[in-house]
C-alpha atoms as a PDB file:
ATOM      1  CA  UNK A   1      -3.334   1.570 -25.237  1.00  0.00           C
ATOM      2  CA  UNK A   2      -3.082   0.880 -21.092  1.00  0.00           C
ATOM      3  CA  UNK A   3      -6.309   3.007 -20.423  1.00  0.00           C
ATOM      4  CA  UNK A   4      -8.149   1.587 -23.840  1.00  0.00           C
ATOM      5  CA  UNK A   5      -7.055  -1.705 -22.367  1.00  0.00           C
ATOM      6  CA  UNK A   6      -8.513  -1.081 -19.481  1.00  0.00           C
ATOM      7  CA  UNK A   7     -11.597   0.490 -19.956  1.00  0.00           C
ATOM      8  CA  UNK A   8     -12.569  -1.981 -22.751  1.00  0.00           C
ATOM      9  CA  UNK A   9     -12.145  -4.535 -19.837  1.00  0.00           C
ATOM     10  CA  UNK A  10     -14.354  -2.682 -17.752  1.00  0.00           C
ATOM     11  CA  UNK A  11     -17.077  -1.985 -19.623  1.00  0.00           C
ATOM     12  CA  UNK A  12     -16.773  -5.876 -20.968  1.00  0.00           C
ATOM     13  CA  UNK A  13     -16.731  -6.849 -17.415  1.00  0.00           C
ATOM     14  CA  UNK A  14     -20.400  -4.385 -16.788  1.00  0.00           C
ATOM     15  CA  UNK A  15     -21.729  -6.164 -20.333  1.00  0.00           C
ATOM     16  CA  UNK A  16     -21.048  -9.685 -19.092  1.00  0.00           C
ATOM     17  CA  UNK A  17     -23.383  -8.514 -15.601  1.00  0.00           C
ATOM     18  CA  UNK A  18     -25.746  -6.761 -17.091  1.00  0.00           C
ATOM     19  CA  UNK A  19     -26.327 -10.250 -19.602  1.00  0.00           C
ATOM     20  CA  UNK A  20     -26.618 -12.027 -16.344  1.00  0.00           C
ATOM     21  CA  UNK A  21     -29.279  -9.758 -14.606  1.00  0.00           C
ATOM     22  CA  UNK A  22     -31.661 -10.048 -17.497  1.00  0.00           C
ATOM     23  CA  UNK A  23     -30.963 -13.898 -17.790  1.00  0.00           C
ATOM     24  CA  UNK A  24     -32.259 -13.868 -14.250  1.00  0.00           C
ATOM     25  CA  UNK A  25     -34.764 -11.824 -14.807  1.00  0.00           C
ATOM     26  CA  UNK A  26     -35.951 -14.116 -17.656  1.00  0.00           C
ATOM     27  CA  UNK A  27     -35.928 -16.966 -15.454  1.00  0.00           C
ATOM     28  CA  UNK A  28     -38.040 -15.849 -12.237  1.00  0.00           C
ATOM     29  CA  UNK A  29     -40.786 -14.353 -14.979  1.00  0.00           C
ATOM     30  CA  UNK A  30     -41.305 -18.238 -15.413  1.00  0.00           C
ATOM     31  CA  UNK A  31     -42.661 -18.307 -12.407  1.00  0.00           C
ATOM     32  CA  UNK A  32     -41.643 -21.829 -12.426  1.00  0.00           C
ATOM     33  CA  UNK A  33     -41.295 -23.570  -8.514  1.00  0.00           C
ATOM     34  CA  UNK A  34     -39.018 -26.190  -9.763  1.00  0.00           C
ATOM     35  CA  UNK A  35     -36.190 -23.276 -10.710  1.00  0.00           C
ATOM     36  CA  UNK A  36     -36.739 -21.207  -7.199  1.00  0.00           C
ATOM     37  CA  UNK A  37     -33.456 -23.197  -5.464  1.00  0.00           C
ATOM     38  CA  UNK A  38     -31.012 -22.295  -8.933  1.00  0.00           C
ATOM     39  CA  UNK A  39     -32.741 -19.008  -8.683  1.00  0.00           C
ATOM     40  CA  UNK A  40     -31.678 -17.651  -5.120  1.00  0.00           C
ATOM     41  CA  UNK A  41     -28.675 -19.159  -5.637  1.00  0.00           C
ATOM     42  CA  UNK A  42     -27.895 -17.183  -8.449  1.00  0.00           C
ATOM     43  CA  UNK A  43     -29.152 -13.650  -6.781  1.00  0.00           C
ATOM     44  CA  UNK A  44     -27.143 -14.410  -3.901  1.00  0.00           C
ATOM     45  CA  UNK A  45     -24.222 -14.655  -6.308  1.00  0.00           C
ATOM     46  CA  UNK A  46     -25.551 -11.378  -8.594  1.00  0.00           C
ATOM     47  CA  UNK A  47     -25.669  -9.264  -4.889  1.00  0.00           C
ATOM     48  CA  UNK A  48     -22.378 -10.496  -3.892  1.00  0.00           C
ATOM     49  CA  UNK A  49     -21.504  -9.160  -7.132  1.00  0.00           C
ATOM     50  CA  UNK A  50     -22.751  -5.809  -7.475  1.00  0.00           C
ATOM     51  CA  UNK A  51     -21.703  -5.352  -3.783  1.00  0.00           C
ATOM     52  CA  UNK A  52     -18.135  -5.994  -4.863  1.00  0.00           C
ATOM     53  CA  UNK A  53     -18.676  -3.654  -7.489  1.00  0.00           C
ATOM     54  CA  UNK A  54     -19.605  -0.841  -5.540  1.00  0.00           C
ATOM     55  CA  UNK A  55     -17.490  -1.143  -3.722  1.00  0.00           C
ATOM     56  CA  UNK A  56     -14.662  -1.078  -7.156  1.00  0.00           C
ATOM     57  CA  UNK A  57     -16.546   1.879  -8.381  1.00  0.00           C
ATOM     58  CA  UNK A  58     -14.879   3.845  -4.864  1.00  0.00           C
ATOM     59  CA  UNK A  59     -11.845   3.043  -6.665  1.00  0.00           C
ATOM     60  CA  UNK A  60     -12.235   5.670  -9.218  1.00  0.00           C
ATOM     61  CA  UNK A  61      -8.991   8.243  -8.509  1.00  0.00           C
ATOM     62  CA  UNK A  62      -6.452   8.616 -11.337  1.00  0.00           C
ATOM     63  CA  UNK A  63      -4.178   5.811 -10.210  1.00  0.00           C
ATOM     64  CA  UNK A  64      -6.239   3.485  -8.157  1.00  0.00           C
ATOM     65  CA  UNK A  65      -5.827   0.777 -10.571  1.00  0.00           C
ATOM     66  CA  UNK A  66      -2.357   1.328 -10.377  1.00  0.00           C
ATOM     67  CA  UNK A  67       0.272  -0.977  -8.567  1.00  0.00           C
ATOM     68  CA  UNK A  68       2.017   0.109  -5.513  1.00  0.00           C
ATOM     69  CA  UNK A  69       5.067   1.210  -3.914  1.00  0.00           C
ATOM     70  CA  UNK A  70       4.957   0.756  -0.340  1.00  0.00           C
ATOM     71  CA  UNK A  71       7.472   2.458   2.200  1.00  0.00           C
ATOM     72  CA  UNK A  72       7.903   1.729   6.055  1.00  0.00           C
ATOM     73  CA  UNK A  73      10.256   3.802   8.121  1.00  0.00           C
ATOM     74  CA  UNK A  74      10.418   3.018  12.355  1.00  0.00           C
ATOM     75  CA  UNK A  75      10.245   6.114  14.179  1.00  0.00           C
ATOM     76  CA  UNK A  76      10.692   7.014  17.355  1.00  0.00           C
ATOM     77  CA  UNK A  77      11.165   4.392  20.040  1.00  0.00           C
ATOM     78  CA  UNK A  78      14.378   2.577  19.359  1.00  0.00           C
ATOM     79  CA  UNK A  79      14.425  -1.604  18.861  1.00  0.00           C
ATOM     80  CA  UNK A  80      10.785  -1.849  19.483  1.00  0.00           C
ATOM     81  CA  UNK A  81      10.052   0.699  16.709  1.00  0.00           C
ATOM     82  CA  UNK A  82      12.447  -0.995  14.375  1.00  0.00           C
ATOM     83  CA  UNK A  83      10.673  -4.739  15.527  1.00  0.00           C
ATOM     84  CA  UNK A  84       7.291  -2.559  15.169  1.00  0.00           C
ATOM     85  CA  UNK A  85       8.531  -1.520  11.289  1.00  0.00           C
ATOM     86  CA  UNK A  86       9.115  -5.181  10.750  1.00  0.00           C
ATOM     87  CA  UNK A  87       6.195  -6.421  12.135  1.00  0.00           C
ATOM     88  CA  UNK A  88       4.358  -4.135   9.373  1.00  0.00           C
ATOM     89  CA  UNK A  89       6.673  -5.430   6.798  1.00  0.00           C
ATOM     90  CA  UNK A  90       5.264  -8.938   7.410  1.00  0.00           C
ATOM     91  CA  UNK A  91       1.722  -7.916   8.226  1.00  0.00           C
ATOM     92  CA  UNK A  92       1.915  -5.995   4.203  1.00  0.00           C
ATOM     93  CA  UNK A  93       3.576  -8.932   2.934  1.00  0.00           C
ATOM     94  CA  UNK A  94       1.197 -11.413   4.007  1.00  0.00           C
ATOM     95  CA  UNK A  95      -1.759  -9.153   2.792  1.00  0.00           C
ATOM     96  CA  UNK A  96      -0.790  -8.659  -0.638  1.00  0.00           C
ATOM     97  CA  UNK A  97      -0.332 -12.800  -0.456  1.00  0.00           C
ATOM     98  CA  UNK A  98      -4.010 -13.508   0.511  1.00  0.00           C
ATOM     99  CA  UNK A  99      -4.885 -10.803  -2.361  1.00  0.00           C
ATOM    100  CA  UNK A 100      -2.694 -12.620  -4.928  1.00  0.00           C
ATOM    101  CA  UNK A 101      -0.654  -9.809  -5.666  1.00  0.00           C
ATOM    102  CA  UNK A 102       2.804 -10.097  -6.352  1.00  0.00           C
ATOM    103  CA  UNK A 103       5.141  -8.748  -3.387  1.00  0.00           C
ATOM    104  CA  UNK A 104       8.840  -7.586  -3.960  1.00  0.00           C
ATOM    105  CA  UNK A 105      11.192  -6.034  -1.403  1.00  0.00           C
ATOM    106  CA  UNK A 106      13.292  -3.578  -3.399  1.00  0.00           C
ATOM    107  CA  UNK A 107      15.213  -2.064  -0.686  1.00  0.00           C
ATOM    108  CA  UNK A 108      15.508  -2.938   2.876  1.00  0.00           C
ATOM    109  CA  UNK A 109      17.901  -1.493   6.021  1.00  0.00           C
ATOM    110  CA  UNK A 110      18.070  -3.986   8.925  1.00  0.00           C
ATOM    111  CA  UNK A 111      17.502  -2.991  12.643  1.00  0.00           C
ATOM    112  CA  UNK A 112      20.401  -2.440  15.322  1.00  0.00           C
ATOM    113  CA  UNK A 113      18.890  -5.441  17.277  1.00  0.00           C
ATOM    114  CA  UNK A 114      15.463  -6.657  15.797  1.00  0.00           C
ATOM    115  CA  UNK A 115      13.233  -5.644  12.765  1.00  0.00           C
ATOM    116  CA  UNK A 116      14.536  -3.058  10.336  1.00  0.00           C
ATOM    117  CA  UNK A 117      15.055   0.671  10.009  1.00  0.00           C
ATOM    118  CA  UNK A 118      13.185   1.072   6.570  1.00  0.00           C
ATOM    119  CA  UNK A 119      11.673  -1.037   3.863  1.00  0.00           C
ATOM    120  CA  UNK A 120      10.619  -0.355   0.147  1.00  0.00           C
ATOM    121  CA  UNK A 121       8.315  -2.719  -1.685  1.00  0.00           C
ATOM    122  CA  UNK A 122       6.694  -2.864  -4.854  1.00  0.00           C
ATOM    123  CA  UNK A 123       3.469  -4.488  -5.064  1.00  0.00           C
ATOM    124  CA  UNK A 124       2.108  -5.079  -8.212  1.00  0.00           C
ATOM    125  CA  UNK A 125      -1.289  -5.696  -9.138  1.00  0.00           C
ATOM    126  CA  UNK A 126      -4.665  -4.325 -10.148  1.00  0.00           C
ATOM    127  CA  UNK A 127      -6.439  -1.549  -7.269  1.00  0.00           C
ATOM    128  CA  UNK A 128      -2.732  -2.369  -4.983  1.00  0.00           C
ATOM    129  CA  UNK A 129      -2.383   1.342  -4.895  1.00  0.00           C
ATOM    130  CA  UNK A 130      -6.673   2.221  -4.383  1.00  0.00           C
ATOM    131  CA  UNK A 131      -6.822  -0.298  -1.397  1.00  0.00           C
ATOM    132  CA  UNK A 132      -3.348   0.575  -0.415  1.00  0.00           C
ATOM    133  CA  UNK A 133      -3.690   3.903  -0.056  1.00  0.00           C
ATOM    134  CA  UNK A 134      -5.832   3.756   3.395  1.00  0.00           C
ATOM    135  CA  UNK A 135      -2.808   2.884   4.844  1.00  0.00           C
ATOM    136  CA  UNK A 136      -0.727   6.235   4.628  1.00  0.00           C
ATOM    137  CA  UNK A 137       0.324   7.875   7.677  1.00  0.00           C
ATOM    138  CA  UNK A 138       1.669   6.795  11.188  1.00  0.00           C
ATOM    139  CA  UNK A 139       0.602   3.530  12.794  1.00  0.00           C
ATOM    140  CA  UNK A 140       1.192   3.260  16.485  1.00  0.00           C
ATOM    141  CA  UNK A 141       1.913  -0.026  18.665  1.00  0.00           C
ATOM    142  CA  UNK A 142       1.232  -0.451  22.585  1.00  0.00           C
ATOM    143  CA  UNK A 143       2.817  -3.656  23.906  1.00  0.00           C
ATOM    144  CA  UNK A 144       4.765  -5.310  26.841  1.00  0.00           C
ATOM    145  CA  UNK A 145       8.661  -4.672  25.393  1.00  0.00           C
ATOM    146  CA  UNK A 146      10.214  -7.810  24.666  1.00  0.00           C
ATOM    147  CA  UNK A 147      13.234  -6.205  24.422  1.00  0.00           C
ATOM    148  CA  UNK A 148      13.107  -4.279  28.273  1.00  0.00           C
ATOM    149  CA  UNK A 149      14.541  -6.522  31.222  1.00  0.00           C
ATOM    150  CA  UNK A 150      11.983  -4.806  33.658  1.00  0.00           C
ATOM    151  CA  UNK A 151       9.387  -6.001  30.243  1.00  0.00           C
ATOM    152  CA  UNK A 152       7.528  -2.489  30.782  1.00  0.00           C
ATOM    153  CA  UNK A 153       4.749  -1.326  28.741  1.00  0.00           C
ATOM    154  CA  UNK A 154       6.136   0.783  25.643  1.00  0.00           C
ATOM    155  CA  UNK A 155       4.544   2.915  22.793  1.00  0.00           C
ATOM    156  CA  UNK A 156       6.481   2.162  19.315  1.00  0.00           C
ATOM    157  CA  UNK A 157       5.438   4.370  15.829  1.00  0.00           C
ATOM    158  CA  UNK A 158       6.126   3.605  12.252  1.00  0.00           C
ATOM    159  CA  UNK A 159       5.477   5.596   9.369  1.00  0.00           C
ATOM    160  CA  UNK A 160       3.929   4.124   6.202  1.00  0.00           C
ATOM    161  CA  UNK A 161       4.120   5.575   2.554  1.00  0.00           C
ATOM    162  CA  UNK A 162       1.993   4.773  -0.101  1.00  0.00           C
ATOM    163  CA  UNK A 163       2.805   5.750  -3.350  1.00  0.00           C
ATOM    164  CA  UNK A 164       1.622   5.142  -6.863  1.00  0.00           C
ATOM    165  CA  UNK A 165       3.719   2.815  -9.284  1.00  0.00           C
ATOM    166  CA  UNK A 166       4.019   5.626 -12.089  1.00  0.00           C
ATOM    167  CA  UNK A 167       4.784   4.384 -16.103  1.00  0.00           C
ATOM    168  CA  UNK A 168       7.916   5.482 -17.292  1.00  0.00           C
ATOM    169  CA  UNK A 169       6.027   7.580 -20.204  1.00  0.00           C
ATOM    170  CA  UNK A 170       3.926   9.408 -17.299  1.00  0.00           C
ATOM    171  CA  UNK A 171       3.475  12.639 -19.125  1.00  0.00           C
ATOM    172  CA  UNK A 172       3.620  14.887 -15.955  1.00  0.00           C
ATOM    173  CA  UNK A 173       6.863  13.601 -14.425  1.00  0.00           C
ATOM    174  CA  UNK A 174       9.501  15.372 -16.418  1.00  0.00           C
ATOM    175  CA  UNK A 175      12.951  14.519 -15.325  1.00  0.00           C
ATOM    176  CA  UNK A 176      16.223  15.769 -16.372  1.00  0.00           C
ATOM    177  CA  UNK A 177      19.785  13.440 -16.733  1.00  0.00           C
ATOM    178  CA  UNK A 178      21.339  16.712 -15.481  1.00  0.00           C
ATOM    179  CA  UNK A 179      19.247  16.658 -12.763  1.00  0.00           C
ATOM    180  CA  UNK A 180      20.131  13.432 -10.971  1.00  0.00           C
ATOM    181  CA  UNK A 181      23.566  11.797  -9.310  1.00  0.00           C
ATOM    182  CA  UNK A 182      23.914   8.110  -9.561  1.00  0.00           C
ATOM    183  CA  UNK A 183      25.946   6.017  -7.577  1.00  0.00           C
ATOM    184  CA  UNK A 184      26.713   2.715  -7.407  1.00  0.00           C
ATOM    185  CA  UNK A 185      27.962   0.327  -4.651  1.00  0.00           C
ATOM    186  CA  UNK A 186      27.772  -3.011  -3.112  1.00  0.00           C
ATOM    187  CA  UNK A 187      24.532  -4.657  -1.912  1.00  0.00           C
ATOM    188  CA  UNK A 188      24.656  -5.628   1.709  1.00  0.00           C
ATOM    189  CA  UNK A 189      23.552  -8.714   2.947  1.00  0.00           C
ATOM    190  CA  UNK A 190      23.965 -11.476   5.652  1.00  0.00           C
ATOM    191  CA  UNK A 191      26.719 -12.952   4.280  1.00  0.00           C
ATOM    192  CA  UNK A 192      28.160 -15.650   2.337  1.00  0.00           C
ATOM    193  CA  UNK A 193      26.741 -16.002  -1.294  1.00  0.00           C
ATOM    194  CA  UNK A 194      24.429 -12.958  -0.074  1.00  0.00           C
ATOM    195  CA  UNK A 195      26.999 -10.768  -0.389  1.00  0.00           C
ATOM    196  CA  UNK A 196      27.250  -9.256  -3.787  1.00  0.00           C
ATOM    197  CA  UNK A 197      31.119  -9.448  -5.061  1.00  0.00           C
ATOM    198  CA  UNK A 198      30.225  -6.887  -7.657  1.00  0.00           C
ATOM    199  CA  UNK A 199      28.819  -2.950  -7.527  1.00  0.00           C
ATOM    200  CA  UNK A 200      24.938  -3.196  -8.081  1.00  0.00           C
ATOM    201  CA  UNK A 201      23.423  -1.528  -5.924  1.00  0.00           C
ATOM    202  CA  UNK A 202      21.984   2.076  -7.091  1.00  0.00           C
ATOM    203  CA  UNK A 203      21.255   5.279  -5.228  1.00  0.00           C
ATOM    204  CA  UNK A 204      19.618   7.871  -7.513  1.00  0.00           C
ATOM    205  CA  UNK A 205      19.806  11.681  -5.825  1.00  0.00           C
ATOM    206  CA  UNK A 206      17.671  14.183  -7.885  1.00  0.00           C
ATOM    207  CA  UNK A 207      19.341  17.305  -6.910  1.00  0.00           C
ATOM    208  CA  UNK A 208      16.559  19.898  -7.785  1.00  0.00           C
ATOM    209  CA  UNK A 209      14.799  18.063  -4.673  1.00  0.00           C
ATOM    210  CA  UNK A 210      16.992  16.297  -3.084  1.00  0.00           C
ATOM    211  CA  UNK A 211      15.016  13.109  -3.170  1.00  0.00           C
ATOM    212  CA  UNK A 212      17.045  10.002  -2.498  1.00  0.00           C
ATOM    213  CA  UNK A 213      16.044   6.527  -3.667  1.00  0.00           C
ATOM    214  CA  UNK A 214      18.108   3.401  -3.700  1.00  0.00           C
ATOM    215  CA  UNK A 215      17.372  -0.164  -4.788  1.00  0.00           C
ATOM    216  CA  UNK A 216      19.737  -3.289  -3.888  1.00  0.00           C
ATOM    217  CA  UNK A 217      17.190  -5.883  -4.330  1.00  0.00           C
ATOM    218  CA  UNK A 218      18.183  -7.281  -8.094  1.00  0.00           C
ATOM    219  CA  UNK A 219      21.211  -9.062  -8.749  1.00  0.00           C
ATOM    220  CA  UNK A 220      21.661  -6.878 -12.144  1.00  0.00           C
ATOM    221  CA  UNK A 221      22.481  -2.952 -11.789  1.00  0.00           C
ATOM    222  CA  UNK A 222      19.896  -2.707 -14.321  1.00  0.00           C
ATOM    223  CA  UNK A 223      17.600  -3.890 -12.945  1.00  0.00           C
ATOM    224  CA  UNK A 224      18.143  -1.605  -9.922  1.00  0.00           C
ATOM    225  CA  UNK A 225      18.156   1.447 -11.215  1.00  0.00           C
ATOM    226  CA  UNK A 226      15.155   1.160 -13.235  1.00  0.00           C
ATOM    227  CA  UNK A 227      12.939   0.315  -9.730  1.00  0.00           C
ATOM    228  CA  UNK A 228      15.220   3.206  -7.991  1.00  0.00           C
ATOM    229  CA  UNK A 229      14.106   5.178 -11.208  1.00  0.00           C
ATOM    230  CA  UNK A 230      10.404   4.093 -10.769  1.00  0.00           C
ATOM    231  CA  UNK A 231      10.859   4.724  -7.211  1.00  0.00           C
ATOM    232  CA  UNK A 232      11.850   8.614  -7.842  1.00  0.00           C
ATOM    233  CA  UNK A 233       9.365   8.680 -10.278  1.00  0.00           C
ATOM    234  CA  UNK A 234       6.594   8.319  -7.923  1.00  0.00           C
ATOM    235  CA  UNK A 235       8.186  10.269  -4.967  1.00  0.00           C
ATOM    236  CA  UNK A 236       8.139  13.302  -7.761  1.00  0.00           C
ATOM    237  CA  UNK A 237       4.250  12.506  -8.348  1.00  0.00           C
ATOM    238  CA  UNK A 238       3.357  12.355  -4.994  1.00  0.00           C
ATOM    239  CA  UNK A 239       5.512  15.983  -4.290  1.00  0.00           C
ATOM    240  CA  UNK A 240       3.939  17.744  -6.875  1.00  0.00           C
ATOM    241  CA  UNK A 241       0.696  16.498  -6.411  1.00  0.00           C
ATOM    242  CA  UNK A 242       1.104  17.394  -2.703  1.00  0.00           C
ATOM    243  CA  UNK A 243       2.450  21.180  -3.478  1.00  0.00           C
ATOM    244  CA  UNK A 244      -0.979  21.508  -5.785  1.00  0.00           C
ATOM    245  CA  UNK A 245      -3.331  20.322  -2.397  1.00  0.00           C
ATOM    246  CA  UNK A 246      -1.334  23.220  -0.251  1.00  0.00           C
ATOM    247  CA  UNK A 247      -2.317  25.879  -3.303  1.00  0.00           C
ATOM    248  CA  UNK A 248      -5.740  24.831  -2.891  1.00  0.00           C
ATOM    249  CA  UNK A 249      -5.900  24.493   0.974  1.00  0.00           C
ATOM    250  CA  UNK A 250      -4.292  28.060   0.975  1.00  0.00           C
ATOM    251  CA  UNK A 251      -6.886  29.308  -1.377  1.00  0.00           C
ATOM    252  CA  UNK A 252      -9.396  27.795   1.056  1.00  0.00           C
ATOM    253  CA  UNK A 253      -7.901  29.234   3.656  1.00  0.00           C
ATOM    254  CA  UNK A 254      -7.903  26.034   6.101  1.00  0.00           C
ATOM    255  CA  UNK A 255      -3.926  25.219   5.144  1.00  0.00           C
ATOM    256  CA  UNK A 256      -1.910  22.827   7.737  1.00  0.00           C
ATOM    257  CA  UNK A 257       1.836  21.694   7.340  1.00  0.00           C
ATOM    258  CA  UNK A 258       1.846  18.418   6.713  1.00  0.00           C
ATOM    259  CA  UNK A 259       4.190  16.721   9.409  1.00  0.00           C
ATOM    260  CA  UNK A 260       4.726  13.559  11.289  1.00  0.00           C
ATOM    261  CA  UNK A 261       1.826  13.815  14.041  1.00  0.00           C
ATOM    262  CA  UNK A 262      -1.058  12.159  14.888  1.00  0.00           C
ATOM    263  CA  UNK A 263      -0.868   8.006  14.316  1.00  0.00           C
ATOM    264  CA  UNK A 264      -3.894   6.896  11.759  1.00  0.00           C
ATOM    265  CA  UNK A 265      -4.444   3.758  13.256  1.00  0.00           C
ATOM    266  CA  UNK A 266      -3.383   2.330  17.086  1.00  0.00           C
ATOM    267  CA  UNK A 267      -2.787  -1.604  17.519  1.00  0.00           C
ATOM    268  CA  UNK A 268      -2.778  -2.106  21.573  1.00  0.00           C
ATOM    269  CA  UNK A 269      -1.674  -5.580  22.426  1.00  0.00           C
ATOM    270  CA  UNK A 270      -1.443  -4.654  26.238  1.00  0.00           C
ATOM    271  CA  UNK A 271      -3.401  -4.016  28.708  1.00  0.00           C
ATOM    272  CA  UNK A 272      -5.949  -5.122  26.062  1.00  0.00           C
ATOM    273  CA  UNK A 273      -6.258  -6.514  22.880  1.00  0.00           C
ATOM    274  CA  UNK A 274      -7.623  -3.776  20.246  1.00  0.00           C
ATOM    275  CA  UNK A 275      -6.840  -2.181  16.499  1.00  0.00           C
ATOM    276  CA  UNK A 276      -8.349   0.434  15.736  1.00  0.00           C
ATOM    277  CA  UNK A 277      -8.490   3.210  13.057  1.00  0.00           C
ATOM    278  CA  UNK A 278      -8.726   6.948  14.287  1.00  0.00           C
ATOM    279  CA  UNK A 279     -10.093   8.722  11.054  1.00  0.00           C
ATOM    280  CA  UNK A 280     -13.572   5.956  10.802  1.00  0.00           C
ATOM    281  CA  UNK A 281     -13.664   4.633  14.236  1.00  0.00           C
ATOM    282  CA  UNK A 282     -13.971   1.207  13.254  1.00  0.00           C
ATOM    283  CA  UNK A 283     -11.872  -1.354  15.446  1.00  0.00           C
ATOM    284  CA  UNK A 284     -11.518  -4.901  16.070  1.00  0.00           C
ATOM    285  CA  UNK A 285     -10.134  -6.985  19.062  1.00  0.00           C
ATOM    286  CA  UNK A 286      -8.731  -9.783  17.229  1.00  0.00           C
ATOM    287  CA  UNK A 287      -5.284  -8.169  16.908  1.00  0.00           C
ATOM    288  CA  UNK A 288      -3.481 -11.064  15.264  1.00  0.00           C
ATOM    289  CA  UNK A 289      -5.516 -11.572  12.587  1.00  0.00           C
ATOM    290  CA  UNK A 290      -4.915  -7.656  11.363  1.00  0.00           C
ATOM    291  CA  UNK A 291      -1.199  -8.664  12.160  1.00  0.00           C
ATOM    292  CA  UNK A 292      -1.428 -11.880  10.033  1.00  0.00           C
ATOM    293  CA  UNK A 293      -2.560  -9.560   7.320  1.00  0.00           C
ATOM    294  CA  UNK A 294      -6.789  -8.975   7.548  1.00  0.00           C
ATOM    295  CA  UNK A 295      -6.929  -5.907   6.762  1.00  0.00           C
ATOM    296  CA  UNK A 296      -9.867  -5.343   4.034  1.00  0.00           C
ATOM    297  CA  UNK A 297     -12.062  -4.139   6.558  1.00  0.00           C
ATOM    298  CA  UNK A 298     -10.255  -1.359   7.818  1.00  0.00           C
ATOM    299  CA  UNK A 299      -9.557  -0.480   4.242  1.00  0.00           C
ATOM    300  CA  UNK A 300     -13.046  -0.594   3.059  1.00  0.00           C
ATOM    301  CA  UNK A 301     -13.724   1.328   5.688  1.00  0.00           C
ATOM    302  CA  UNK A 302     -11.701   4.049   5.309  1.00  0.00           C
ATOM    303  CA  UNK A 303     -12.687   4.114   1.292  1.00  0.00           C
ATOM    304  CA  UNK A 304     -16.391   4.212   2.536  1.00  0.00           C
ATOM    305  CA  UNK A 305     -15.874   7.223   4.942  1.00  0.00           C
ATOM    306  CA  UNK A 306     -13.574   8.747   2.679  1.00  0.00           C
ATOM    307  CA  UNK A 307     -16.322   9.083  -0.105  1.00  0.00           C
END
């Protein structure tokens, strides 16, 4: 019923343009000068249109339409790769904002000094996870160190996951109650009525992989384990889909391991002010609008060289 639902929108969606084409068309074989203003307005709208939907129709893979689970771990560098992950955090958060998605941190691990140490956050809405998904892999930061006395130039990485937000009744994720260990504890938080005074808190450990998840976010343990459940749900998608590109890249005999290397994307805010993304070249020097969250064109981008 989700894909008939769906697909009957889509094609609904095509009928509705395709109405308003001809309608146009109908009204410039009038020929009439009075209508020419109401005219080119309404092909300006049409090609603003059909741009927008070629650009949808990019958006074709199995879960594109899918909402997302989004993952940010610092990496090497200390504070300023922890301020670095949280700088991302807010950059993500304020992006799915201006889309009108709905944002929710599920799991978070706070930084020694500044920033945090990880995040998890669901994202929910429709193409989260086909726009999203331009966004896997390491992103790098050059900057002045706020946090270095001699304020020295220093080179912080983060690495971003981007993973589907499966259905509980997806029909290739198979998973055992033998197979996982659940435990429960208290949520952490800054204090006072943050704290929780009861266990709710859930880390799920599937022991065939030994894939952790946790989720602290809800007040209800409920709650939490069914994100930490959609969580591992996903992580088990993404592994086996991965394992099935290796067979193939094996078979094609041009197989690399897949490991934390090479950044996808370098934001330099000293000596001089530049993003840009290392698979499609494209680049922009107003950094604190991709900070503030601007970041369609680098994702349109990518989906456009990655076609």
């Amino acid at each position: 019923m989700k894909q008939y639902t769906a697909v009957k929108s889509l094609v609904e969606s095509w009928r509705a343009f395709s109405r308003r084409l001809h309608d146009a068309f109908e009204l410039a074989q009038l020929d009439d000068e009075s209508l020419r203003a109401e005219l080119e307005v309404e092909i300006s709208a049409i090609e603003a249109d059909l741009e927008k939907r070629s650009f949808t129709a990019m958006l074709s893979g199995t879960h594109d339409r899918d909402s997302a689970i989004l993952a940010i771990h610092a990496g090497a560098g200390g504070t300023d790769s922890q301020d670095w992950a949280g700088m991302l955090e807010r950059m993500y958060l304020r992006w799915a904002e201006e889309r009108g998605y709905k944002a929710e941190i599920l799991d978070s691990t706070d930084g020694e000094e500044a920033g945090i140490k990880s995040a998890t956050i669901a994202i929910d809405g429709e193409y989260a996870f086909g726009y999203l998904r331009s966004e896997k892999g390491v992103h790098r930061l050059v900057r002045l160190s706020p946090f270095d006395a001699a304020h020295r130039r220093h080179t912080s990485f983060a690495l971003v996951e981007i993973l589907p937000q499966v259905a509980m009744d997806e029909a290739e994720i198979n998973i055992e109650p033998g197979d996982l260990r659940v435990d429960v504890f208290r949520s952490s938080g800054a204090g006072g009525q943050n704290v929780q005074k009861n266990a709710t808190a859930i880390r799920i450990t599937h022991i065939p992989t030994g894939i952790v998840v946790t989720c602290q976010n809800e007040r209800s343990q409920t709650q939490n384990r069914e994100f930490a459940m959609r969580i591992l749900r996903a992580r088990l998608l993404e592994l086996k889909q991965a394992e099935r590109e290796e067979e193939r890249a094996v078979l094609r005999g041009e197989y690399t391991k897949a490991e934390w290397g090479s950044q996808i994307r370098s934001y330099v805010l000293h000596p001089y002010q530049m993003v840009k993304d290392h698979r499609t070249d494209h680049e922009t020097g107003n950094t604190q609008k991709v900070l503030d969250g601007e970041l369609d064109e680098f994702m349109e981008s990518y989906l456009r060289h990655a076609v």
